[in-house]
C-alpha atoms as a PDB file:
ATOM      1  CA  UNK A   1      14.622 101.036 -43.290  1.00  0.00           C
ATOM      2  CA  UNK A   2      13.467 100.465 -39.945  1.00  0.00           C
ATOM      3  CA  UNK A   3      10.232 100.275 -40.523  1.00  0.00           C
ATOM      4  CA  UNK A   4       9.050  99.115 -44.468  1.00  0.00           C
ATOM      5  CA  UNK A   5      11.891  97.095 -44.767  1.00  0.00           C
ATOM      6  CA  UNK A   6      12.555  93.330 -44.886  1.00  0.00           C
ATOM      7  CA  UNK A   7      15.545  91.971 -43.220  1.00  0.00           C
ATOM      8  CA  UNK A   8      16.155  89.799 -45.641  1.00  0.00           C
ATOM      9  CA  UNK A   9      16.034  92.520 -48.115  1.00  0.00           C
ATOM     10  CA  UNK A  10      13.233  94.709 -50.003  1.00  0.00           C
ATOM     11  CA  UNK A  11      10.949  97.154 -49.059  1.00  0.00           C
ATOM     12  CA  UNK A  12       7.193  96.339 -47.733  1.00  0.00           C
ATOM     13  CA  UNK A  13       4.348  98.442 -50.078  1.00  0.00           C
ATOM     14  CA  UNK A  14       2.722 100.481 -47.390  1.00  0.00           C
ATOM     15  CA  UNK A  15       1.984 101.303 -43.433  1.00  0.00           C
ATOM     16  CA  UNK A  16      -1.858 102.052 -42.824  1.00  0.00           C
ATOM     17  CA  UNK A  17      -2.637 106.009 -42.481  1.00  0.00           C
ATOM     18  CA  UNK A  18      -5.755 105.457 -40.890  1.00  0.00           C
ATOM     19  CA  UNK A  19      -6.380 107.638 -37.592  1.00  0.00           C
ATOM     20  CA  UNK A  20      -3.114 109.921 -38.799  1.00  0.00           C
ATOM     21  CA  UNK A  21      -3.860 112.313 -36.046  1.00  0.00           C
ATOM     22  CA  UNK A  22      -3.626 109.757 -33.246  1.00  0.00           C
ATOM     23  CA  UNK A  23      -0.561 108.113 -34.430  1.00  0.00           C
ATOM     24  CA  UNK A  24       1.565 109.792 -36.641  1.00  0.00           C
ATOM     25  CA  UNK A  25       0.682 113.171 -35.044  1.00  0.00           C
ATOM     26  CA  UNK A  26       2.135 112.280 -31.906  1.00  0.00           C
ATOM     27  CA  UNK A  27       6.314 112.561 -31.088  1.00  0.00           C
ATOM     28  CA  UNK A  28       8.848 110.010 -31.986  1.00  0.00           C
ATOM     29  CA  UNK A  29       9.293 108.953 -28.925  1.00  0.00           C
ATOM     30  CA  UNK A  30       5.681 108.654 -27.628  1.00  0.00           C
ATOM     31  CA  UNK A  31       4.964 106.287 -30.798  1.00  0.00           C
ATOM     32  CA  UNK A  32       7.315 103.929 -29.947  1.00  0.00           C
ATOM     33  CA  UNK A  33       5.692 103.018 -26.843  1.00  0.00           C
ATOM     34  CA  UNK A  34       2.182 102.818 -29.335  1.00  0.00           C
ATOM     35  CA  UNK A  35       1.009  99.905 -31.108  1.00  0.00           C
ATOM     36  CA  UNK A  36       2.208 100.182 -34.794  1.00  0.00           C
ATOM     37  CA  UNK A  37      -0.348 100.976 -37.730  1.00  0.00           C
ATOM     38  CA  UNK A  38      -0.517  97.189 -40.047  1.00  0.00           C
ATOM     39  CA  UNK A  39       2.095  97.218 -42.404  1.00  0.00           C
ATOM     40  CA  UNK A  40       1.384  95.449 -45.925  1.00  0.00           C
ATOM     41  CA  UNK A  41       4.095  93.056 -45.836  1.00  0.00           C
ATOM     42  CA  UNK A  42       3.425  92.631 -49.825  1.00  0.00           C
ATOM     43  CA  UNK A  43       6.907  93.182 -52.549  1.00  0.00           C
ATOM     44  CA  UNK A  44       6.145  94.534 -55.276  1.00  0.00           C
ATOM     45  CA  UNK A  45       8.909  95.021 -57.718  1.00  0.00           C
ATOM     46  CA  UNK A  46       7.719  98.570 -59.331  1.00  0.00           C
ATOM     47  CA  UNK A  47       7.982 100.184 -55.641  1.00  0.00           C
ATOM     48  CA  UNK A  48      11.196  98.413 -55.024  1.00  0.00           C
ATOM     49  CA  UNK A  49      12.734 100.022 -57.929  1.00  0.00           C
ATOM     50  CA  UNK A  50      11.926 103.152 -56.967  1.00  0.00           C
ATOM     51  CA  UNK A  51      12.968 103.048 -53.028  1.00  0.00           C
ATOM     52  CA  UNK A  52      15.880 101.394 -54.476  1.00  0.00           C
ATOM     53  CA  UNK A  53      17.413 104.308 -56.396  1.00  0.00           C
ATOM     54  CA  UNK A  54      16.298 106.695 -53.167  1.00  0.00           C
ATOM     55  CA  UNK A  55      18.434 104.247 -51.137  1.00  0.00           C
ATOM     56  CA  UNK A  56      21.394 104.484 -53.980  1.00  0.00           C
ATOM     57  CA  UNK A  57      21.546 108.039 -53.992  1.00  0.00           C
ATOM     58  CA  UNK A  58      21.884 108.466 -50.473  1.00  0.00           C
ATOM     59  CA  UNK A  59      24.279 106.146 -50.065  1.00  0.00           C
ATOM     60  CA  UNK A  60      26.076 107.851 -52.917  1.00  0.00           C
ATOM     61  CA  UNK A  61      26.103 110.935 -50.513  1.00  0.00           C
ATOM     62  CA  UNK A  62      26.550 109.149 -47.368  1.00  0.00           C
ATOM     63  CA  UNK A  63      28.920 105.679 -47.983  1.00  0.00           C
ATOM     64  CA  UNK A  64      26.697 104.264 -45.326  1.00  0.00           C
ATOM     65  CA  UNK A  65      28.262 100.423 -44.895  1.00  0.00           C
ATOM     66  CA  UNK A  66      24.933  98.854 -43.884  1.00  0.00           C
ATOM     67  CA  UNK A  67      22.898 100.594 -46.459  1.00  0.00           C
ATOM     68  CA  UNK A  68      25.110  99.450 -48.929  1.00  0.00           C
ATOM     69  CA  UNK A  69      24.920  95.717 -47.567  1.00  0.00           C
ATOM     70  CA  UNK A  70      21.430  96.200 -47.382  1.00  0.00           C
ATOM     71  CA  UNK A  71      21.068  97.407 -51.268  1.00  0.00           C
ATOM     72  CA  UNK A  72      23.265  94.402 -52.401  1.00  0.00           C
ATOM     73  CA  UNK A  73      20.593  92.125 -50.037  1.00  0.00           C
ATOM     74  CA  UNK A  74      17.497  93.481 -51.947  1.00  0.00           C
ATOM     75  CA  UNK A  75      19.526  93.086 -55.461  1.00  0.00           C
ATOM     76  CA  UNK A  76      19.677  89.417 -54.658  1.00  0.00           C
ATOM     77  CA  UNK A  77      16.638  89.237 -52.993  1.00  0.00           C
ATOM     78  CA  UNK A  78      14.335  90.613 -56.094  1.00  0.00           C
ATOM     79  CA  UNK A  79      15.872  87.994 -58.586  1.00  0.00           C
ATOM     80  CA  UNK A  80      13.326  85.862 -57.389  1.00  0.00           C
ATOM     81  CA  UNK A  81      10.955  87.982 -59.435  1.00  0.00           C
ATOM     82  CA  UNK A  82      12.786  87.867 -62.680  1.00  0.00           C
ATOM     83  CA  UNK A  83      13.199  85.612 -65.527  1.00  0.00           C
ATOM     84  CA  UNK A  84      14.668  86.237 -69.003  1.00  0.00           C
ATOM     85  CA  UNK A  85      10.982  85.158 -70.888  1.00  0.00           C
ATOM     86  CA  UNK A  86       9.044  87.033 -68.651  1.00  0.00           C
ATOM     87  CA  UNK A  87      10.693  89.974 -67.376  1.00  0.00           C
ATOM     88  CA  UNK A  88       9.835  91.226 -63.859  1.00  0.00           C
ATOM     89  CA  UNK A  89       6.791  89.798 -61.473  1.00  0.00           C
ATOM     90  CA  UNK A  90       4.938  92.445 -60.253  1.00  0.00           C
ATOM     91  CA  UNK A  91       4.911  90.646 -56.919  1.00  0.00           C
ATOM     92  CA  UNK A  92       5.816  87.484 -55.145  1.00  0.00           C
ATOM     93  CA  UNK A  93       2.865  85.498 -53.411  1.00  0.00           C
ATOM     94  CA  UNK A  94       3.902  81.592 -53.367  1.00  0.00           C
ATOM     95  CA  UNK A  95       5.198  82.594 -56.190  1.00  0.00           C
ATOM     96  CA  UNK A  96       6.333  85.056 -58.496  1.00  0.00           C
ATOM     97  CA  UNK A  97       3.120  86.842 -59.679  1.00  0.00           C
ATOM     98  CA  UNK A  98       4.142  87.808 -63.444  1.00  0.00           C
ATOM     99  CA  UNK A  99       1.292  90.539 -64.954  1.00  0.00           C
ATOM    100  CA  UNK A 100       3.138  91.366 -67.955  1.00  0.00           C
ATOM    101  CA  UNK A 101       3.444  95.393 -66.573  1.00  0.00           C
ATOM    102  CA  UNK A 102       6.062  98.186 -68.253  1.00  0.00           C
ATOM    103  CA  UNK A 103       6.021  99.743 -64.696  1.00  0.00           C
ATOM    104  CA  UNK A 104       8.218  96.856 -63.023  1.00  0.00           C
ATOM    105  CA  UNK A 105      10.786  96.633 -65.710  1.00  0.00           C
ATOM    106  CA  UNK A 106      11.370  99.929 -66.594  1.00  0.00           C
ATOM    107  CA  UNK A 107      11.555 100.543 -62.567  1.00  0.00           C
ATOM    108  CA  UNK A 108      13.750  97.825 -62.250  1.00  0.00           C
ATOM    109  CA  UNK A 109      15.986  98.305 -65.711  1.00  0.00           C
ATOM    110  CA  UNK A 110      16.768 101.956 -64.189  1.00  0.00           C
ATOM    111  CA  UNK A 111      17.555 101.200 -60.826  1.00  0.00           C
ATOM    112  CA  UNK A 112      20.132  98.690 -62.113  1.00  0.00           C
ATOM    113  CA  UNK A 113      21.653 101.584 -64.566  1.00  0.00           C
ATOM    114  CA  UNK A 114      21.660 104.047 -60.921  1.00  0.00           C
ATOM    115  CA  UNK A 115      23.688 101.280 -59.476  1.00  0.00           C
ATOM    116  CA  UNK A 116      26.273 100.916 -62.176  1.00  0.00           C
ATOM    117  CA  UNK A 117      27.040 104.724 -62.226  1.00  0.00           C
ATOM    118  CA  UNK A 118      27.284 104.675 -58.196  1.00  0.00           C
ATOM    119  CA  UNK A 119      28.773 101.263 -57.381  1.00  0.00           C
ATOM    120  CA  UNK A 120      30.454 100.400 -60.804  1.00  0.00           C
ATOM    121  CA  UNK A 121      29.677  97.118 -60.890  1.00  0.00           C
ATOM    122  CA  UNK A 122      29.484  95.531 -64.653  1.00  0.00           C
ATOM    123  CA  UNK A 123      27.100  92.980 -63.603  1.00  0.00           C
ATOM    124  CA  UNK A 124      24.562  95.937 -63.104  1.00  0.00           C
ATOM    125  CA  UNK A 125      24.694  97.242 -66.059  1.00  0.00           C
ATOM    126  CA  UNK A 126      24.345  94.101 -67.993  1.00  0.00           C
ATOM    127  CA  UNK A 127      21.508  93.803 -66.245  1.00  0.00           C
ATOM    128  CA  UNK A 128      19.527  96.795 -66.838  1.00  0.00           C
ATOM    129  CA  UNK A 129      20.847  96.118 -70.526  1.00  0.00           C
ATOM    130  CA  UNK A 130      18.747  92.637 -70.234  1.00  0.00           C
ATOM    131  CA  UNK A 131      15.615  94.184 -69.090  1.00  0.00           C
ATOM    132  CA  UNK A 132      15.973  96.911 -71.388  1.00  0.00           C
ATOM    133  CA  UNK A 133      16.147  94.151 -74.311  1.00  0.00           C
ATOM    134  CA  UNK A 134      12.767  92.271 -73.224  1.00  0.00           C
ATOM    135  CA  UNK A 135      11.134  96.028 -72.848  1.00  0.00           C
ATOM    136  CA  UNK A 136      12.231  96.644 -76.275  1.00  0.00           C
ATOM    137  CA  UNK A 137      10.954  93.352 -77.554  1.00  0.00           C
ATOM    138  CA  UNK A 138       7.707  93.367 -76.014  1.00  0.00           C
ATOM    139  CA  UNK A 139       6.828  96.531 -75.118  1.00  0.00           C
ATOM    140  CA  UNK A 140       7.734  98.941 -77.754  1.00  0.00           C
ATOM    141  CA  UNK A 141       5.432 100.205 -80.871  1.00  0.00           C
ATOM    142  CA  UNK A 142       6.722 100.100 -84.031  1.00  0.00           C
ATOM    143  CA  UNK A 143       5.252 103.537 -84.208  1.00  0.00           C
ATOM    144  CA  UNK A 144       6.999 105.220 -81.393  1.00  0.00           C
ATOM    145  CA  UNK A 145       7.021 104.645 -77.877  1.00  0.00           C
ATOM    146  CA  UNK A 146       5.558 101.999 -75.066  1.00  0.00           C
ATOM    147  CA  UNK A 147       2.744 100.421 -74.135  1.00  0.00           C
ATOM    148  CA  UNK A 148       2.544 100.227 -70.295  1.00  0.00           C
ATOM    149  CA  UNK A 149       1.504  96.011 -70.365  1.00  0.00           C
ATOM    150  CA  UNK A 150       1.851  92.797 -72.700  1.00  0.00           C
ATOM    151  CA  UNK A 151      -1.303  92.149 -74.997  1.00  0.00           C
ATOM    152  CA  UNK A 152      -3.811  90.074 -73.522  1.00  0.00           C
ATOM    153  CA  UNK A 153      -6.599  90.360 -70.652  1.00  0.00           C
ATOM    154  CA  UNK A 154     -10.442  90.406 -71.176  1.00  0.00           C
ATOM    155  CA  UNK A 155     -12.830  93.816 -71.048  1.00  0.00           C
ATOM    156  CA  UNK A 156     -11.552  96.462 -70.496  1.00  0.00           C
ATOM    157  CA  UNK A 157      -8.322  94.801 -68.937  1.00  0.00           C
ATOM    158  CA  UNK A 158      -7.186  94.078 -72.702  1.00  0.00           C
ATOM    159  CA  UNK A 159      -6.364  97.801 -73.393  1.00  0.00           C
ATOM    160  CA  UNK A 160      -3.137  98.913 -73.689  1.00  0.00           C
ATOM    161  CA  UNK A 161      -2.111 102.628 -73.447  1.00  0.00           C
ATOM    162  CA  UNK A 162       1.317 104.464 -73.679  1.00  0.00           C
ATOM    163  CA  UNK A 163       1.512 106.394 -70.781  1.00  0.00           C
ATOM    164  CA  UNK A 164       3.679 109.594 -70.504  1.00  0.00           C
ATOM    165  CA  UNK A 165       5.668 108.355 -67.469  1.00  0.00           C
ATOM    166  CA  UNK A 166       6.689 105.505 -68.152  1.00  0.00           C
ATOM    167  CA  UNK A 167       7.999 106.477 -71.494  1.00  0.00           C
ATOM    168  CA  UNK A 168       9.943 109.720 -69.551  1.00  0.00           C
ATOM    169  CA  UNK A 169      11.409 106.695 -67.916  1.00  0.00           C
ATOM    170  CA  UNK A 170      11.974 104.570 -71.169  1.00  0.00           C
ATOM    171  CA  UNK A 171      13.514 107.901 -72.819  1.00  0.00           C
ATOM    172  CA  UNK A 172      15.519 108.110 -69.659  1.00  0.00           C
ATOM    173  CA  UNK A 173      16.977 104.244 -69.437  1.00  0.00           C
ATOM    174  CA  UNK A 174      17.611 103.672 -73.473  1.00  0.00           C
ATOM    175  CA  UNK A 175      19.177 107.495 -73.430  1.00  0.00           C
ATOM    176  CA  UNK A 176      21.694 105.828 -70.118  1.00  0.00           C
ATOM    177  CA  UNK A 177      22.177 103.076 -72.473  1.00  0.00           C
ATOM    178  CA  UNK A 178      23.217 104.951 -75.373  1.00  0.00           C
ATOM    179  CA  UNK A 179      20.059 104.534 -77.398  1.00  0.00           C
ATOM    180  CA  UNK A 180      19.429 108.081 -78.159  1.00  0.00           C
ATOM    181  CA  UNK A 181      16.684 107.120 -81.163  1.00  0.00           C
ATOM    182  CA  UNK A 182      14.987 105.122 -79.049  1.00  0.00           C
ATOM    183  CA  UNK A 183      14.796 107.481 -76.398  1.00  0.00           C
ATOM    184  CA  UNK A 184      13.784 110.535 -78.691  1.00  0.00           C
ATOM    185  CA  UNK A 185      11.129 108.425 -80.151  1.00  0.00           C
ATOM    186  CA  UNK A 186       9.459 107.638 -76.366  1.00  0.00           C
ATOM    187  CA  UNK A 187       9.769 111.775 -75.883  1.00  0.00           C
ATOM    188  CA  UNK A 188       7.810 112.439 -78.983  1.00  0.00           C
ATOM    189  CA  UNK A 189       4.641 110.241 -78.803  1.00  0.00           C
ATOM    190  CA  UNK A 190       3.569 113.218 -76.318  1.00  0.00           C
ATOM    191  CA  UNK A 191       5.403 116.007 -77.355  1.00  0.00           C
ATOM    192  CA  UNK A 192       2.182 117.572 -79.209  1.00  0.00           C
ATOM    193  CA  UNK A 193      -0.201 116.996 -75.871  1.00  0.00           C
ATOM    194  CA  UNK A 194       2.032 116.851 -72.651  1.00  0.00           C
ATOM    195  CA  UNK A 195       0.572 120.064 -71.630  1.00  0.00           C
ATOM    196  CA  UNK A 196      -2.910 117.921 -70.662  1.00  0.00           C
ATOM    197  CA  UNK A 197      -1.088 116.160 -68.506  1.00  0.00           C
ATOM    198  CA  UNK A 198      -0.766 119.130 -66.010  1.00  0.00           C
ATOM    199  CA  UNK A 199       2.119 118.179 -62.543  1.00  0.00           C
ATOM    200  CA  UNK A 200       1.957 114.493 -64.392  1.00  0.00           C
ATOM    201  CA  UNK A 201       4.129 115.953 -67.364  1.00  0.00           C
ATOM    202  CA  UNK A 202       7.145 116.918 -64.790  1.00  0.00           C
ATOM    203  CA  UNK A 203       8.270 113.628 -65.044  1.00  0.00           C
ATOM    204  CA  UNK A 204       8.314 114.582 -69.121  1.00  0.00           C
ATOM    205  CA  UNK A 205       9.686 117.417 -68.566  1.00  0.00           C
ATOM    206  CA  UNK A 206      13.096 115.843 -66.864  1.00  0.00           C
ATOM    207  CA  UNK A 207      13.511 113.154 -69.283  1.00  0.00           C
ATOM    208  CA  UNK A 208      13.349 115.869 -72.189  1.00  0.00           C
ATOM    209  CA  UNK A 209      15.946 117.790 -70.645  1.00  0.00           C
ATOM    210  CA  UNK A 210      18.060 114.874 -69.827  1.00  0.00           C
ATOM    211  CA  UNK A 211      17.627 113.611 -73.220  1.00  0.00           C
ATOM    212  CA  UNK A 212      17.191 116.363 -75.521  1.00  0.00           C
ATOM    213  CA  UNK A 213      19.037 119.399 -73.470  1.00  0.00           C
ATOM    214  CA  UNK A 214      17.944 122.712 -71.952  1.00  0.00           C
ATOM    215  CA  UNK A 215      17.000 124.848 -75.008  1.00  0.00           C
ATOM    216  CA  UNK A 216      14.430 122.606 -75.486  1.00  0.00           C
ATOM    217  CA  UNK A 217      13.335 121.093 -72.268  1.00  0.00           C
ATOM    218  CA  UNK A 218      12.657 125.342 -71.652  1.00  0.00           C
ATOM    219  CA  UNK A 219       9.732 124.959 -74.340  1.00  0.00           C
ATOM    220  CA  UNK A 220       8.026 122.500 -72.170  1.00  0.00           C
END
């Protein structure tokens, strides 16, 4: 917060980790009288999610009154990224820079579901139930599962792919919503090769045993 953070709400994508050692090796103190690594001042809406639903369960733990100002500041802040045609931008530039990614709603759709079960506000989770309506519309395969971006692009930009991630995290939001099918459906697409996804397939793992219960999730 006090360092990839934007006072007027949202998180910043990254600090540079070049020369760790001379930096970042050194005490807490003696790097605040340094000069500060360049911080990449760009929002992206994938990595807010996430930081997000860190910042939700520790203030679930903690009741911290500024963190939870600060949460409802990047809430309002990141609607500048979303419309109900195009879902989520991945980032704002001049403007909201829409891509047409799976990784930005489904980020977003759960961290709105996180905030209904910890602050119990309705208006969350009518929201993640929005985004979770556009992923189903334009995401989803009639055959099972997600594709992780909208049709279009040229080369090798055009191809779509379901990736195992971000259908744990599909499974994970339409199984908070109540949409066990759905859910089950994102599970199987991979549960024949999940195993060739090696550390990748912990994410799988989770959602299975979220969605599906232990006896199973044991098997993977």
């Amino acid at each position: 917060l006090n360092t990839l953070s934007d006072k007027n709400g949202g998180f910043f994508a990254s600090q540079d980790a070049d020369g760790e050692d001379k930096y970042y090796g050194k005490p807490l103190e003696a790097r605040k009288k340094m000069p500060q690594p360049f911080i990449d001042r760009t929002i992206y809406a994938d990595l807010n999610g996430l930081a997000l639903r860190s910042l939700l369960v520790y203030f679930d733990v903690t009741k911290d009154k500024p963190v939870a100002e600060f949460i409802a500041k990047t809430f309002s802040f990141l609607e500048k990224f979303y419309s109900r045609e195009r879902g989520f931008a991945h980032c704002l530039d001049k403007s909201p820079l829409h891509l047409g990614l799976m990784r930005d709603q489904i980020n977003m759709a759960l961290t709105y579901l996180e905030a209904h079960r910890i602050l119990g506000k309705k208006e969350y989770l009518e929201k993640s139930r929005e985004i979770a309506g556009f992923i189903l519309k334009k995401f989803h395969d009639s055959e099972g599962g997600f594709w992780d971006k909208l049709p279009g692009g040229e080369g090798k930009l055009s191809v779509r792919e379901k990736r195992i991630g971000e259908n744990a995290r599909a499974a994970l939001l339409f199984h908070g919503l109540g949409e066990t099918k759905i859910a089950e459906e994102a599970l199987e697409v991979f549960a024949l090769d999940y195993k060739m996804y090696g550390p990748l397939a912990g994410e799988y793992g989770l959602a299975v045993e979220r969605v599906l219960g232990n006896e199973i999730a044991g098997q993977v």
